[in-house]
C-alpha atoms as a PDB file:
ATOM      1  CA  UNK A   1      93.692 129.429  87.932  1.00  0.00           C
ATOM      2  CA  UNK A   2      93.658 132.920  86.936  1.00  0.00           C
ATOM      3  CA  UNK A   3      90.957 134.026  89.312  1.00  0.00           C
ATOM      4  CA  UNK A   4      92.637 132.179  92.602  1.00  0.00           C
ATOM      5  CA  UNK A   5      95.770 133.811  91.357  1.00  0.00           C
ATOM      6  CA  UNK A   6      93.537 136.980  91.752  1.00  0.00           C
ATOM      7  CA  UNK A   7      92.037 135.540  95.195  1.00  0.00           C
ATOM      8  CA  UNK A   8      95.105 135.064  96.992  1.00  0.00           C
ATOM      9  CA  UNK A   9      96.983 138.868  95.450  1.00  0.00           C
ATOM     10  CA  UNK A  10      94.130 140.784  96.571  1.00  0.00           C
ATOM     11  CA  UNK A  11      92.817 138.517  99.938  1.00  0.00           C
ATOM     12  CA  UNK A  12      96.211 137.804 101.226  1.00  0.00           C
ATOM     13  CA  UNK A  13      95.075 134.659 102.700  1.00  0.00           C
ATOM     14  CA  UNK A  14      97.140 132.883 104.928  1.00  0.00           C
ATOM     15  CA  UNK A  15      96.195 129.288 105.360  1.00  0.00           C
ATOM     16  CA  UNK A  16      94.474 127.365 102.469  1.00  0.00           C
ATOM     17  CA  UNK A  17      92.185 124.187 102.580  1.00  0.00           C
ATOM     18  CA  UNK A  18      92.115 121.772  99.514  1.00  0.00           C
ATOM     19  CA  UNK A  19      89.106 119.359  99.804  1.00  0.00           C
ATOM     20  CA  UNK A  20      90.381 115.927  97.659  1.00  0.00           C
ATOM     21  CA  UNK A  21      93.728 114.896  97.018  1.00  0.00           C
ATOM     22  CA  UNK A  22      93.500 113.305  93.887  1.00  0.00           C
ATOM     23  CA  UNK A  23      96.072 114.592  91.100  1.00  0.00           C
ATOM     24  CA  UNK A  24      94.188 117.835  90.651  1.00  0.00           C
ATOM     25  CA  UNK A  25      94.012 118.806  94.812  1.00  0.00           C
ATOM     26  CA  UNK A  26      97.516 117.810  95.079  1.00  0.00           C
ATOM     27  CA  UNK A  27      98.597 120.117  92.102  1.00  0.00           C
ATOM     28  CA  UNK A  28      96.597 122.590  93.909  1.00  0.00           C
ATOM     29  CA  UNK A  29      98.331 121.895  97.307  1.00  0.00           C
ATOM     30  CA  UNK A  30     101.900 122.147  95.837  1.00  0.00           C
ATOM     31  CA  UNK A  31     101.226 124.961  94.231  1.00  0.00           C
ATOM     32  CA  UNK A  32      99.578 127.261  97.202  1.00  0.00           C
ATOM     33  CA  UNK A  33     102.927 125.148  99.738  1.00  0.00           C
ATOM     34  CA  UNK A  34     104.940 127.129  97.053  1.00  0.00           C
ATOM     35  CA  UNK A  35     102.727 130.581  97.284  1.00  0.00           C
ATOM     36  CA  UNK A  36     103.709 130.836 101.074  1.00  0.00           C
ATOM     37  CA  UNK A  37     100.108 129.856 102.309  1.00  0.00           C
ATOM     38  CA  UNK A  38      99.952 126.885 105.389  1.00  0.00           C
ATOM     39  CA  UNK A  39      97.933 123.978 103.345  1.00  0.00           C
ATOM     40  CA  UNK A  40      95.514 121.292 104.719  1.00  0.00           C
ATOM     41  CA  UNK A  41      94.429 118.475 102.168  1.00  0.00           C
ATOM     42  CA  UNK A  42      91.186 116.427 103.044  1.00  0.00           C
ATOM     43  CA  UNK A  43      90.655 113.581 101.561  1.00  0.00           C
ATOM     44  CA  UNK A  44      87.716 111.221 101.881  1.00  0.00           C
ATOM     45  CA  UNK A  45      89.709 108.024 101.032  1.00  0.00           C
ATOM     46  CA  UNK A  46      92.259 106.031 103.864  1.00  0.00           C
ATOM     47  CA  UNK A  47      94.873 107.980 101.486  1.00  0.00           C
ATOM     48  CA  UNK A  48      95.662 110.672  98.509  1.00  0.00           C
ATOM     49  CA  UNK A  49      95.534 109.050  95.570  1.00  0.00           C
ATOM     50  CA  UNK A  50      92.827 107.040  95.805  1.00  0.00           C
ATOM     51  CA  UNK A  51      93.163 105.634  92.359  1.00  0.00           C
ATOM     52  CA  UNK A  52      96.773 104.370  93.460  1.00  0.00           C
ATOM     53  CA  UNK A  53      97.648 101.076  95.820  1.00  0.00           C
ATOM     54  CA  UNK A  54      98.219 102.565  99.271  1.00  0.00           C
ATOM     55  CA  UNK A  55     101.669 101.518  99.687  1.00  0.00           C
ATOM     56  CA  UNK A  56     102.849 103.988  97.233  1.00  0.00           C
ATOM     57  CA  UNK A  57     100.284 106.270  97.683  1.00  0.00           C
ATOM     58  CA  UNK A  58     101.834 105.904 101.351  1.00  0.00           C
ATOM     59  CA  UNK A  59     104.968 107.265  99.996  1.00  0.00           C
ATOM     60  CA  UNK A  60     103.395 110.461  99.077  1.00  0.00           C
ATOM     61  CA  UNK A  61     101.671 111.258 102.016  1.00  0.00           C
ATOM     62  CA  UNK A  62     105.412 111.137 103.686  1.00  0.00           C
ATOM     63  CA  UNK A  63     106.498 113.927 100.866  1.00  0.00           C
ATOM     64  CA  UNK A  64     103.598 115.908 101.609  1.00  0.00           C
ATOM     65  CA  UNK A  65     103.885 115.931 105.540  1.00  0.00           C
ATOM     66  CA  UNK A  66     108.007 116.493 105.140  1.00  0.00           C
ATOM     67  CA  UNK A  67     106.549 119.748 102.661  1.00  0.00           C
ATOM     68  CA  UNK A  68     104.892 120.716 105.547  1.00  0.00           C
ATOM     69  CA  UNK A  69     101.185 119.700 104.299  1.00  0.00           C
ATOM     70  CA  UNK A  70      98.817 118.729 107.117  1.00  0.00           C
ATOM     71  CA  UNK A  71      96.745 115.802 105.847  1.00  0.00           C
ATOM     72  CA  UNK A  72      93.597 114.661 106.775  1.00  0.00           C
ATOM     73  CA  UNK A  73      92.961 111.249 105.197  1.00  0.00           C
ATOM     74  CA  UNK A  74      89.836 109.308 105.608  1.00  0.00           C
ATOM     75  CA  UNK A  75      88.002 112.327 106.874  1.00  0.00           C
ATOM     76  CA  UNK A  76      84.508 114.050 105.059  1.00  0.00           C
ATOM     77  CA  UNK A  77      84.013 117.796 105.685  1.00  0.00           C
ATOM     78  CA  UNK A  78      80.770 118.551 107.432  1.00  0.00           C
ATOM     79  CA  UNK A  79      81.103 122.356 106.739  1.00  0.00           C
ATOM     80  CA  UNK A  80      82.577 125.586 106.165  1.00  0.00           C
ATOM     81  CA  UNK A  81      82.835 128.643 107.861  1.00  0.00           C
ATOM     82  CA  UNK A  82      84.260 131.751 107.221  1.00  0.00           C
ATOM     83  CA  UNK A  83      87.757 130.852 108.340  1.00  0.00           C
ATOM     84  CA  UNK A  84      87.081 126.978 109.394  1.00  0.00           C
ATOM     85  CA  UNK A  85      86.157 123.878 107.833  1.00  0.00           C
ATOM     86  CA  UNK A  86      84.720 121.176 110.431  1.00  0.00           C
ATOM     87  CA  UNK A  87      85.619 117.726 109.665  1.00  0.00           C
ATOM     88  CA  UNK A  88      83.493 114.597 110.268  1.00  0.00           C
ATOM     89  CA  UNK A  89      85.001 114.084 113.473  1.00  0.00           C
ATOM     90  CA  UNK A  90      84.631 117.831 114.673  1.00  0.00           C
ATOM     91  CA  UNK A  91      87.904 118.713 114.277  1.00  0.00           C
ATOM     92  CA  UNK A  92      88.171 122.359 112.795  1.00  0.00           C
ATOM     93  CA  UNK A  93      90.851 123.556 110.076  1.00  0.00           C
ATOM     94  CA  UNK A  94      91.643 127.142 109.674  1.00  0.00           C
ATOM     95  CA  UNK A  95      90.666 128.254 106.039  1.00  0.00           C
ATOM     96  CA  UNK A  96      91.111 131.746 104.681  1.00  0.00           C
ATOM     97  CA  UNK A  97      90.643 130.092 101.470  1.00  0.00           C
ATOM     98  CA  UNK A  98      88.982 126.678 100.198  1.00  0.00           C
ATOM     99  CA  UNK A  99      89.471 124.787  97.103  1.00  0.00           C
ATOM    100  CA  UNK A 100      87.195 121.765  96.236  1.00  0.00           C
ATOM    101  CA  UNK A 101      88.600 119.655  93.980  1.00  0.00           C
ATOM    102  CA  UNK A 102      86.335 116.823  94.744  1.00  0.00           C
ATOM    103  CA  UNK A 103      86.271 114.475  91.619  1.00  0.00           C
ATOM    104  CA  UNK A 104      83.654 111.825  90.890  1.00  0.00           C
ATOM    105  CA  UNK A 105      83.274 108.517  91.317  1.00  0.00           C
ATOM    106  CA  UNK A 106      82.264 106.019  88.161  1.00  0.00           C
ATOM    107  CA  UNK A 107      78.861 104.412  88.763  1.00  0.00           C
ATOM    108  CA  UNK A 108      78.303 101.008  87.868  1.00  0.00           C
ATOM    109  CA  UNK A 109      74.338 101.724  87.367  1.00  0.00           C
ATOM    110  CA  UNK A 110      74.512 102.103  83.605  1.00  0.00           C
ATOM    111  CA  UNK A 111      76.446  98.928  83.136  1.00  0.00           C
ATOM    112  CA  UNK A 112      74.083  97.210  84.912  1.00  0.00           C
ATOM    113  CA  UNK A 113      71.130  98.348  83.871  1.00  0.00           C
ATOM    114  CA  UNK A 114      72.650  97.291  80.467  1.00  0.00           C
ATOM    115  CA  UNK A 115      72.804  93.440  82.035  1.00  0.00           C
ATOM    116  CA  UNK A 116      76.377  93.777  81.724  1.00  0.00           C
ATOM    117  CA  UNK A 117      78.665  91.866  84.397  1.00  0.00           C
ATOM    118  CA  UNK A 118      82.554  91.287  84.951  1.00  0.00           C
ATOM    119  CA  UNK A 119      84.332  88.342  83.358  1.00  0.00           C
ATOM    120  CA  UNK A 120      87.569  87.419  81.283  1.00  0.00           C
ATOM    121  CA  UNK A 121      86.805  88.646  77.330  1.00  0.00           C
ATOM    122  CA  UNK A 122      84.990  92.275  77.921  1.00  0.00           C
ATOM    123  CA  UNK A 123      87.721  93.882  75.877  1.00  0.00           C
ATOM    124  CA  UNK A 124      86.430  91.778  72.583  1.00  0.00           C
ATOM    125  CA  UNK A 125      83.193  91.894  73.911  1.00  0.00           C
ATOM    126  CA  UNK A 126      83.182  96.084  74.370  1.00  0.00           C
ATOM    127  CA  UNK A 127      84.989  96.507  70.946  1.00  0.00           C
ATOM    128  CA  UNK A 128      82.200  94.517  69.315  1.00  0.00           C
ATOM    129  CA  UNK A 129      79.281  95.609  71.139  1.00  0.00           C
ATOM    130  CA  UNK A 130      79.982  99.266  71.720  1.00  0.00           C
ATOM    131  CA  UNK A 131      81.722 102.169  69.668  1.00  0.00           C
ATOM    132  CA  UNK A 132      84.888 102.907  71.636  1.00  0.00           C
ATOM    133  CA  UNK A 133      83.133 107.016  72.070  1.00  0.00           C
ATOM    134  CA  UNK A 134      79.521 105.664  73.710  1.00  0.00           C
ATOM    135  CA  UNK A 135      79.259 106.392  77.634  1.00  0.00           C
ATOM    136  CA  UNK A 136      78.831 102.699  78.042  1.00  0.00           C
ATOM    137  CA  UNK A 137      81.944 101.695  76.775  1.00  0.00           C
ATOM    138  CA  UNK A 138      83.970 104.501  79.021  1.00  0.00           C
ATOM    139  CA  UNK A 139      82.280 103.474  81.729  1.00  0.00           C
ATOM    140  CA  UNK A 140      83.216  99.858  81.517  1.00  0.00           C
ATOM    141  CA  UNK A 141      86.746 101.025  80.893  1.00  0.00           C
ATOM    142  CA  UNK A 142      86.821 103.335  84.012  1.00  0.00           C
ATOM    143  CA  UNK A 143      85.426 100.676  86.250  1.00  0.00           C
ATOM    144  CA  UNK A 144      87.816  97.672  84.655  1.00  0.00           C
ATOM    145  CA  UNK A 145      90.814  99.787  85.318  1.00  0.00           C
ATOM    146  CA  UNK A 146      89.943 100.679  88.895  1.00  0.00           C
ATOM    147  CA  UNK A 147      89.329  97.292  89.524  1.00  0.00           C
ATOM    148  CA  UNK A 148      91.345  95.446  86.910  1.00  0.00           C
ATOM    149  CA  UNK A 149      88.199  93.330  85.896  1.00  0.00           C
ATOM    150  CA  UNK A 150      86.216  93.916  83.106  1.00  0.00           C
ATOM    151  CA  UNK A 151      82.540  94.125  81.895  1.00  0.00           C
ATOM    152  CA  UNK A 152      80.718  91.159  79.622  1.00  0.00           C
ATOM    153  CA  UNK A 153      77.172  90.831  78.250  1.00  0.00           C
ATOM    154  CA  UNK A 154      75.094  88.579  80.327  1.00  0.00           C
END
């Protein structure tokens, strides 16, 4: 933080992109909103938070846009320029600054190459099969709570 604190005193930027709006890009939005700088947030999903249902997540698109965000939901960024980013669609978003804050996605590549599948007792299952600290066993978790199924040997 210290160094875009450092960014924005000495550049002076006036408009800021944040590529993802999950809770990271969002804290990153609110904070440059607050800084003075005219904010864009791209996200890749139908909506910010893409961990959360969109009817809520809904709700904080509205707070955004009444903060005077411009959002760009369901939308990829094909590149950027000097003081643009181009957006899937060809759409260009003035940028004296850009933030990525582009998290990642859990695979489900492990788990099956591990012959693992989703059913009803994967907690048991996990606890007994794999120490809670393996990559395995966060995996499974990660992908159980995004989908609110869980993981089984086969």
């Amino acid at each position: 933080m210290d160094r875009i604190d450092s960014y924005i005193n000495e550049k002076q930027p006036k408009s800021a992109v944040v590529i993802g709006g999950g809770f990271i890009g969002l804290e990153m939005v609110e904070a440059l909103k607050k800084r003075g700088l005219s904010v864009s947030n791209i996200e890749l999903a139908p909506h910010v938070m893409p961990m959360m249902e969109g009817e809520i997540a809904g709700f904080l698109q509205e707070e955004l846009k009444d903060f005077g965000v411009n959002l760009y939901t369901g939308r990829s960024v094909t590149a950027i320029r000097k003081n643009t980013v181009v957006l899937d669609n060809g759409d260009e978003v003035d940028a004296d600054m850009v933030l990525l804050s582009v998290g990642v996605r859990p695979t489900l590549r492990l788990a099956e190459k591990a012959r693992l599948k989703s059913g009803s007792q994967a907690d048991f299952l996990l606890m007994n099969i794999f120490k809670p600290q393996t990559a395995i066993f966060l995996q499974a978790e990660i992908w159980r709570k995004l989908h609110t199924e869980s993981w089984v040997k086969r």
